[in-house]
N, C-alpha and C. Protein backbone atom coordinates (compact mmCIF):
# COMPACT_ATOMS: atom_id res chain seq x y z
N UNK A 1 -126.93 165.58 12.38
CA UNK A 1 -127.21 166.75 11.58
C UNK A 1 -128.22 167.61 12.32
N UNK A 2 -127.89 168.68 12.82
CA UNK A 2 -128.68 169.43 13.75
C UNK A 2 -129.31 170.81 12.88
N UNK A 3 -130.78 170.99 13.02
CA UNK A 3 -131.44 171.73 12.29
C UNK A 3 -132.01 172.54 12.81
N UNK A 4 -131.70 173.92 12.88
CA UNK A 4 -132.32 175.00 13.40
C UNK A 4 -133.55 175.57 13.12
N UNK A 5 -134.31 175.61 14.02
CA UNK A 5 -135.72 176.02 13.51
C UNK A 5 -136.19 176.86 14.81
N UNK A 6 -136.94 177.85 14.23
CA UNK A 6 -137.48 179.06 14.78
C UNK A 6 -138.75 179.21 15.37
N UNK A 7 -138.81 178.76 16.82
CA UNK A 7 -139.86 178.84 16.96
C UNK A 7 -140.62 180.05 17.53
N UNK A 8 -142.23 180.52 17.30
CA UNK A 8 -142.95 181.17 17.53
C UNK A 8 -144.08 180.57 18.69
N UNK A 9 -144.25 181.94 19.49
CA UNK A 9 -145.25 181.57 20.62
C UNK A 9 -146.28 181.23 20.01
N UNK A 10 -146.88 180.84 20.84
CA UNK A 10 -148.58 180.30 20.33
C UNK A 10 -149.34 181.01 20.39
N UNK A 11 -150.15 181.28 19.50
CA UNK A 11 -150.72 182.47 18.90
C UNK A 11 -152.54 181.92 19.33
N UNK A 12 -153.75 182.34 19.98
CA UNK A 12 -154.49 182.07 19.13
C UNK A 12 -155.17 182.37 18.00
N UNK A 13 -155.76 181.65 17.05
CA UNK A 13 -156.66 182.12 15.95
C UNK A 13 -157.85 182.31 16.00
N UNK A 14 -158.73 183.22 15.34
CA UNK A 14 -159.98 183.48 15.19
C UNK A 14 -160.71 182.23 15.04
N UNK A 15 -161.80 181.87 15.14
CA UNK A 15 -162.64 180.47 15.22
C UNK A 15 -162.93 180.54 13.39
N UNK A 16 -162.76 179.19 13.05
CA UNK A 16 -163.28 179.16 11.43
C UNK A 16 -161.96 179.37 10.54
N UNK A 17 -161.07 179.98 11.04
CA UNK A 17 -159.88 180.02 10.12
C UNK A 17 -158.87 179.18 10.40
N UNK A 18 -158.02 178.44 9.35
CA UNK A 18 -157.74 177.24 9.12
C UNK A 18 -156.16 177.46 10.06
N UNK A 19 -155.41 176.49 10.66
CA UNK A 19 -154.54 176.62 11.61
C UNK A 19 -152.74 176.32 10.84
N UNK A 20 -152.88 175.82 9.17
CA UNK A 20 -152.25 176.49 8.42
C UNK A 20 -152.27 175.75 7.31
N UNK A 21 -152.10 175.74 5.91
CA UNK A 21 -152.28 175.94 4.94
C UNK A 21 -151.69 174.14 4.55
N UNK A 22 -152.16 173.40 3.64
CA UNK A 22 -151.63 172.03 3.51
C UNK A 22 -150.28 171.95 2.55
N UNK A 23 -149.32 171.08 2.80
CA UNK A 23 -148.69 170.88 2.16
C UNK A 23 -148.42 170.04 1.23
N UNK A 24 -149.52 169.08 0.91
CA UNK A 24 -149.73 168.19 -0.33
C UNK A 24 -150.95 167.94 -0.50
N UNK A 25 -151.14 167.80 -1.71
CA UNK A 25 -152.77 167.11 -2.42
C UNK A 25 -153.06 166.15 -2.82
N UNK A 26 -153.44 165.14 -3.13
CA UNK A 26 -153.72 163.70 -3.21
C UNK A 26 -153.66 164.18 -4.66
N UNK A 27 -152.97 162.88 -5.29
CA UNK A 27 -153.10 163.22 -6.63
C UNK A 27 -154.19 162.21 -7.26
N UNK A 28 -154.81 161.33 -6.56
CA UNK A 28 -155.23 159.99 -6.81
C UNK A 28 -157.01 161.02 -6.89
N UNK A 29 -157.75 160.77 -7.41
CA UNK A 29 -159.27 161.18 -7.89
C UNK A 29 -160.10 160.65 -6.61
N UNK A 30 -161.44 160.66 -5.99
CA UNK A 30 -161.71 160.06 -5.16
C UNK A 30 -162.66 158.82 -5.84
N UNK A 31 -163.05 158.84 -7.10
CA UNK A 31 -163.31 157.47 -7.98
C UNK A 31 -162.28 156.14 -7.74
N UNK A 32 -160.96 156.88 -8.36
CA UNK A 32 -159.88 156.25 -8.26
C UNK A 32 -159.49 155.51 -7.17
N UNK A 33 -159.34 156.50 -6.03
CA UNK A 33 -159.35 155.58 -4.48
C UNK A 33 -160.05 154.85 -3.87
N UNK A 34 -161.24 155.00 -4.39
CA UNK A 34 -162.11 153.72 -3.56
C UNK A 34 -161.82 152.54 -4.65
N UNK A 35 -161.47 152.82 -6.02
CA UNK A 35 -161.06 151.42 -6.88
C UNK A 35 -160.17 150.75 -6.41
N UNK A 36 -158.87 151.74 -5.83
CA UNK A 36 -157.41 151.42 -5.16
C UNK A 36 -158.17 150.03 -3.88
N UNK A 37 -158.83 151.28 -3.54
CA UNK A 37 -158.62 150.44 -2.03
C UNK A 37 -159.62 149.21 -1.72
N UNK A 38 -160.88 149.10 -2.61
CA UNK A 38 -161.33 148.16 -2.91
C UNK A 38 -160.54 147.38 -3.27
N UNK A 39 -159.58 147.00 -4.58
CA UNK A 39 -158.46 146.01 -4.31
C UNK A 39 -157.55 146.03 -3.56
N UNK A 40 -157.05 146.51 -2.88
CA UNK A 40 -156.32 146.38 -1.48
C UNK A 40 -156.85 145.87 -0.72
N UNK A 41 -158.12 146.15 -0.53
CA UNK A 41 -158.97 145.46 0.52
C UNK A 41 -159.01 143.95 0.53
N UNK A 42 -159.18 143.80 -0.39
CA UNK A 42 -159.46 142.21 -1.41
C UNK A 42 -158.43 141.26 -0.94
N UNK A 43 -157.27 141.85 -1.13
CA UNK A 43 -155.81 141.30 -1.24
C UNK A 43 -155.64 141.66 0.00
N UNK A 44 -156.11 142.25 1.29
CA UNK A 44 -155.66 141.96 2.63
C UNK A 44 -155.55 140.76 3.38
N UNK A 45 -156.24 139.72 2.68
CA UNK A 45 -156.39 138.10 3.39
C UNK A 45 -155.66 137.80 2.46
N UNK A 46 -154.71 136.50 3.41
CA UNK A 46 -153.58 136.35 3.17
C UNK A 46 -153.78 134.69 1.88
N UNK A 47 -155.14 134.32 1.91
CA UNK A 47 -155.35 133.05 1.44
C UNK A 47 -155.88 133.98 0.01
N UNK A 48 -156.23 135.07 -0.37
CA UNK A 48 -157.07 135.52 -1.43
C UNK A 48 -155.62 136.00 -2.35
N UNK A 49 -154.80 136.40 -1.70
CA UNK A 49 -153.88 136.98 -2.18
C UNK A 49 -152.92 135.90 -2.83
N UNK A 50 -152.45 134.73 -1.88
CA UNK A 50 -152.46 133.03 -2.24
C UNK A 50 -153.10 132.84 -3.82
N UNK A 51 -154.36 132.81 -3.21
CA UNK A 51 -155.11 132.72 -5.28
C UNK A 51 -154.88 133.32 -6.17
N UNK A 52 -154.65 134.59 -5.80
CA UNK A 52 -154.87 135.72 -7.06
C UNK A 52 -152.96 135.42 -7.28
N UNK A 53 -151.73 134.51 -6.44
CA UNK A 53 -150.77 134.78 -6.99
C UNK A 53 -150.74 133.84 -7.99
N UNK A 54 -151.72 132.53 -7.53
CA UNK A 54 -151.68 131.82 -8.23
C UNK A 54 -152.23 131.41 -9.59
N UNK A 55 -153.35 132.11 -10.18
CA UNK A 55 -154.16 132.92 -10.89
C UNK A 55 -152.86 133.32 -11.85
N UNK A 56 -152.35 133.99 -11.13
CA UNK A 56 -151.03 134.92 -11.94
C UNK A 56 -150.08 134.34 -12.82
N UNK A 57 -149.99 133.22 -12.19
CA UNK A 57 -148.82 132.53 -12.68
C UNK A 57 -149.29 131.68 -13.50
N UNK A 58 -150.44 130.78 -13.29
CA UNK A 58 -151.46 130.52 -14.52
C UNK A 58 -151.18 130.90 -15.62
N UNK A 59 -151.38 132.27 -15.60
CA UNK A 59 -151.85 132.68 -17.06
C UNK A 59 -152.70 132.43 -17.47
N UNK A 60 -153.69 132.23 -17.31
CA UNK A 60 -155.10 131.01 -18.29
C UNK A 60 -155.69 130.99 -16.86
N UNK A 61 -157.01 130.29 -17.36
CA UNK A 61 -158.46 129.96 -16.63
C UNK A 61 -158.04 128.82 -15.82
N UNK A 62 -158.24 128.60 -14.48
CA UNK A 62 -157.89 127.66 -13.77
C UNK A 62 -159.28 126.79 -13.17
N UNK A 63 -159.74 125.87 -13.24
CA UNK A 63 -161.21 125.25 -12.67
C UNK A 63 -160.90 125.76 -11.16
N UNK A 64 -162.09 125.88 -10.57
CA UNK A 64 -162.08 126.22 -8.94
C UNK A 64 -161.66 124.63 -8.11
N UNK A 65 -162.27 123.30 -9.27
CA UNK A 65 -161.42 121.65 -8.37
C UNK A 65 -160.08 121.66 -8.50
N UNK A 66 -159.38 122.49 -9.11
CA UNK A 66 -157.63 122.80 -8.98
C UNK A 66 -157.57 123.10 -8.21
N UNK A 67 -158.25 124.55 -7.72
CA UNK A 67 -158.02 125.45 -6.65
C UNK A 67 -157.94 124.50 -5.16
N UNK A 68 -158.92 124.10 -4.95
CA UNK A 68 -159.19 123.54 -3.75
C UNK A 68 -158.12 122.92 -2.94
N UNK A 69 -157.38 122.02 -3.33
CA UNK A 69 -156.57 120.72 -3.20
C UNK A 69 -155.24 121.56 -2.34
N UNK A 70 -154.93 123.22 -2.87
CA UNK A 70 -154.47 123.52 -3.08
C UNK A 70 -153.97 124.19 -1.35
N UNK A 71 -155.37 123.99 -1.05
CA UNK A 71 -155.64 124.89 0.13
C UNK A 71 -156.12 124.20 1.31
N UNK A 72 -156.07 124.25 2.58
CA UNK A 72 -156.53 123.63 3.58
C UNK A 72 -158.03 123.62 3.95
N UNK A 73 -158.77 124.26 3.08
CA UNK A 73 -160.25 125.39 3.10
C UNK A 73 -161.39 124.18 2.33
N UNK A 74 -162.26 124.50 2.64
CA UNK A 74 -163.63 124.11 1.76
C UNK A 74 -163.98 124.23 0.39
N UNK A 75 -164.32 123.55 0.16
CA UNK A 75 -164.78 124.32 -1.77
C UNK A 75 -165.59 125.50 -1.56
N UNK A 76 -166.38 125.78 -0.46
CA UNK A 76 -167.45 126.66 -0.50
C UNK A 76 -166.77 128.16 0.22
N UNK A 77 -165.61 127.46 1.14
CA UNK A 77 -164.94 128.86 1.50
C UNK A 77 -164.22 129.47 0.37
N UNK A 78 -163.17 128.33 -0.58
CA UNK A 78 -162.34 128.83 -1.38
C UNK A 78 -163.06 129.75 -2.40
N UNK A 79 -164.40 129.28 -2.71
CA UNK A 79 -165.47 130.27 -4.27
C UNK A 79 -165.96 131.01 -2.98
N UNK A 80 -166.17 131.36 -1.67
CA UNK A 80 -166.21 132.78 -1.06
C UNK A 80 -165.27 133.60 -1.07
N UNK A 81 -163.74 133.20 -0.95
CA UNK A 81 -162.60 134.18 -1.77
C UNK A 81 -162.23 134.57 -3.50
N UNK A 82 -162.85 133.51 -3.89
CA UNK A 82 -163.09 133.87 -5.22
C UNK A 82 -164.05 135.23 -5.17
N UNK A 83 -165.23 135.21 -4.94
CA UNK A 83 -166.34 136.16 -4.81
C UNK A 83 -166.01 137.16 -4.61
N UNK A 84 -165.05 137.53 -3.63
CA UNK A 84 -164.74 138.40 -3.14
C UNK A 84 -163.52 139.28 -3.76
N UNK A 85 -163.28 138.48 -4.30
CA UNK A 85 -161.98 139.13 -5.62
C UNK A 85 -162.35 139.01 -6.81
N UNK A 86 -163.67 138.51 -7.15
CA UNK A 86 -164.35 138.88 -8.17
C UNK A 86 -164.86 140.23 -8.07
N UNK A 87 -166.01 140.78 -6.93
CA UNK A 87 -166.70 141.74 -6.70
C UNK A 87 -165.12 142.75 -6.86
N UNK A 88 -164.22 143.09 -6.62
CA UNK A 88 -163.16 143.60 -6.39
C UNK A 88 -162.87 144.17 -7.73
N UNK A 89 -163.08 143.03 -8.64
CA UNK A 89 -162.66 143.52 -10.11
C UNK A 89 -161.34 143.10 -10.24
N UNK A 90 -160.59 142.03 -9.33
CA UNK A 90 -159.29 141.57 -9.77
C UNK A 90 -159.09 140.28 -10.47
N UNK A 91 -160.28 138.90 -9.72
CA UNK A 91 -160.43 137.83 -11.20
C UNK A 91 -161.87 137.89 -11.79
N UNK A 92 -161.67 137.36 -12.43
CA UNK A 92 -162.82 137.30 -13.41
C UNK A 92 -163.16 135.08 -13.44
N UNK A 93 -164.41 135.12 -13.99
CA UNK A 93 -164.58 133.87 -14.41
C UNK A 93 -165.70 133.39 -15.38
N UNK A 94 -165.49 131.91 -15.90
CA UNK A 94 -166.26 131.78 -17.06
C UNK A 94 -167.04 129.83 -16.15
N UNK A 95 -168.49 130.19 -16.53
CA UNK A 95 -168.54 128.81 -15.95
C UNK A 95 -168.99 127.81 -17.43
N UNK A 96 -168.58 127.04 -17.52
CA UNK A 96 -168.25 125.57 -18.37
C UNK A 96 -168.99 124.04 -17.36
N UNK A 97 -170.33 124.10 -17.72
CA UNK A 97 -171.34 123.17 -17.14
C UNK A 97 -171.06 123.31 -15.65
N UNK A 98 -170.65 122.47 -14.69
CA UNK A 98 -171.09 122.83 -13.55
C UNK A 98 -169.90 123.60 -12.89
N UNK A 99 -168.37 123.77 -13.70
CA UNK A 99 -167.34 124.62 -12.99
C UNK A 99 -167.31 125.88 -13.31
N UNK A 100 -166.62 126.49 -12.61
CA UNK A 100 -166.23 128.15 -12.91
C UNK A 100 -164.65 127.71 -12.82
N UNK A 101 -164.23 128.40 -14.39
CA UNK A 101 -163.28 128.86 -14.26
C UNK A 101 -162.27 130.18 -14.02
N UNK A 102 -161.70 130.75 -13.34
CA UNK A 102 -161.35 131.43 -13.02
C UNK A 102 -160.06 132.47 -13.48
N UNK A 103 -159.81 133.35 -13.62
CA UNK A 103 -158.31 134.17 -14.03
C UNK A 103 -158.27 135.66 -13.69
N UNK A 104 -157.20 136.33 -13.62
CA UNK A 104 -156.74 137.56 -13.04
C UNK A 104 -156.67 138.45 -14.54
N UNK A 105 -158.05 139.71 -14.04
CA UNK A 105 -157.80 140.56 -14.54
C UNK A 105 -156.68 141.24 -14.14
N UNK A 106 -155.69 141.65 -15.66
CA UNK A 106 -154.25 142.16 -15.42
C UNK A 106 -154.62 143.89 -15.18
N UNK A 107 -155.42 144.53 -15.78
CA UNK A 107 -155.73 145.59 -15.58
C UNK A 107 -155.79 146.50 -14.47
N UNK A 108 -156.70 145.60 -13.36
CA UNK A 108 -156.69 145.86 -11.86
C UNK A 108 -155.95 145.98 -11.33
N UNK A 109 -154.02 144.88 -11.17
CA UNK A 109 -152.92 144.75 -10.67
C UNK A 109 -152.41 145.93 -11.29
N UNK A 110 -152.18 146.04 -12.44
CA UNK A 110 -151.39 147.21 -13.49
C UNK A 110 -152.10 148.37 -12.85
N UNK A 111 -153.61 148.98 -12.25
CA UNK A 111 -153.68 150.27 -11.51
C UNK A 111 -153.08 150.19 -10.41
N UNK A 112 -153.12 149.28 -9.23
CA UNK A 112 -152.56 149.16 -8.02
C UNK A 112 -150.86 149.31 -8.18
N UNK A 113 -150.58 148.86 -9.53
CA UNK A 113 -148.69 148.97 -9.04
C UNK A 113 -148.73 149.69 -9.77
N UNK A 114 -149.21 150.86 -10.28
CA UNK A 114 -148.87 151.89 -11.31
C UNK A 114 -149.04 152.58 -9.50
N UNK A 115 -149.88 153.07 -8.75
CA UNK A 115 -150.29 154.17 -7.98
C UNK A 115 -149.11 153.88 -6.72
N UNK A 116 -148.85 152.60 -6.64
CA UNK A 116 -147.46 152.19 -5.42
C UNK A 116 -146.42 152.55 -6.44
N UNK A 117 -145.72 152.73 -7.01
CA UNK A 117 -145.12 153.24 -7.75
C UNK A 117 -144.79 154.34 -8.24
């Protein structure tokens, strides 16, 4: 499919004036995008993303001595990916004497696949 297009010499422009006009606007707020991409960020390691699927499928509060077994990792690395998808705002947790239990705020996922979408 061959498309004809017209081209013009190269012109220069005055200094300060813009070289041409944009053709889209972010529709996303810049509040909004650092929320986006803060969980994106979160969910870029491939073991956090692992938890949070598993979190998911849960449904319910999972102890972090479930978690572990689960994974080739440390107890102390696995609650550093917790942390880190806590600070994120994607799980949440409740501690019950010396465990934390853990679960996926649905809210956070529901903005991320509302904006890919």
């Amino acid at each position: 499919m061959a498309v004809d297009l017209e081209l013009a010499p190269k012109q220069k422009r005055p200094p300060g004036e813009p070289c041409c006009q944009p053709v889209a606007y972010p529709d996303v707020e810049r509040a909004q995008a650092e929320r986006i991409a803060a969980i994106a960020k979160a969910l870029a390691d491939p073991i956090r993303l692992q938890l949070v699927d598993v979190l998911r499928q849960h449904a319910g509060k999972v102890c972090v001595c479930e978690l572990v077994p689960l994974f080739d990792l440390s107890q102390p690395t696995v609650s550093h990916h917790l942390k880190v998808l806590r600070e994120a705002g994607i799980v949440d947790s409740e501690r019950r004497g010396l465990w934390a239990y853990y679960y996926v705020l649905p809210e956070a996922l529901k903005e991320l696949s509302a904006w890919l979408s």
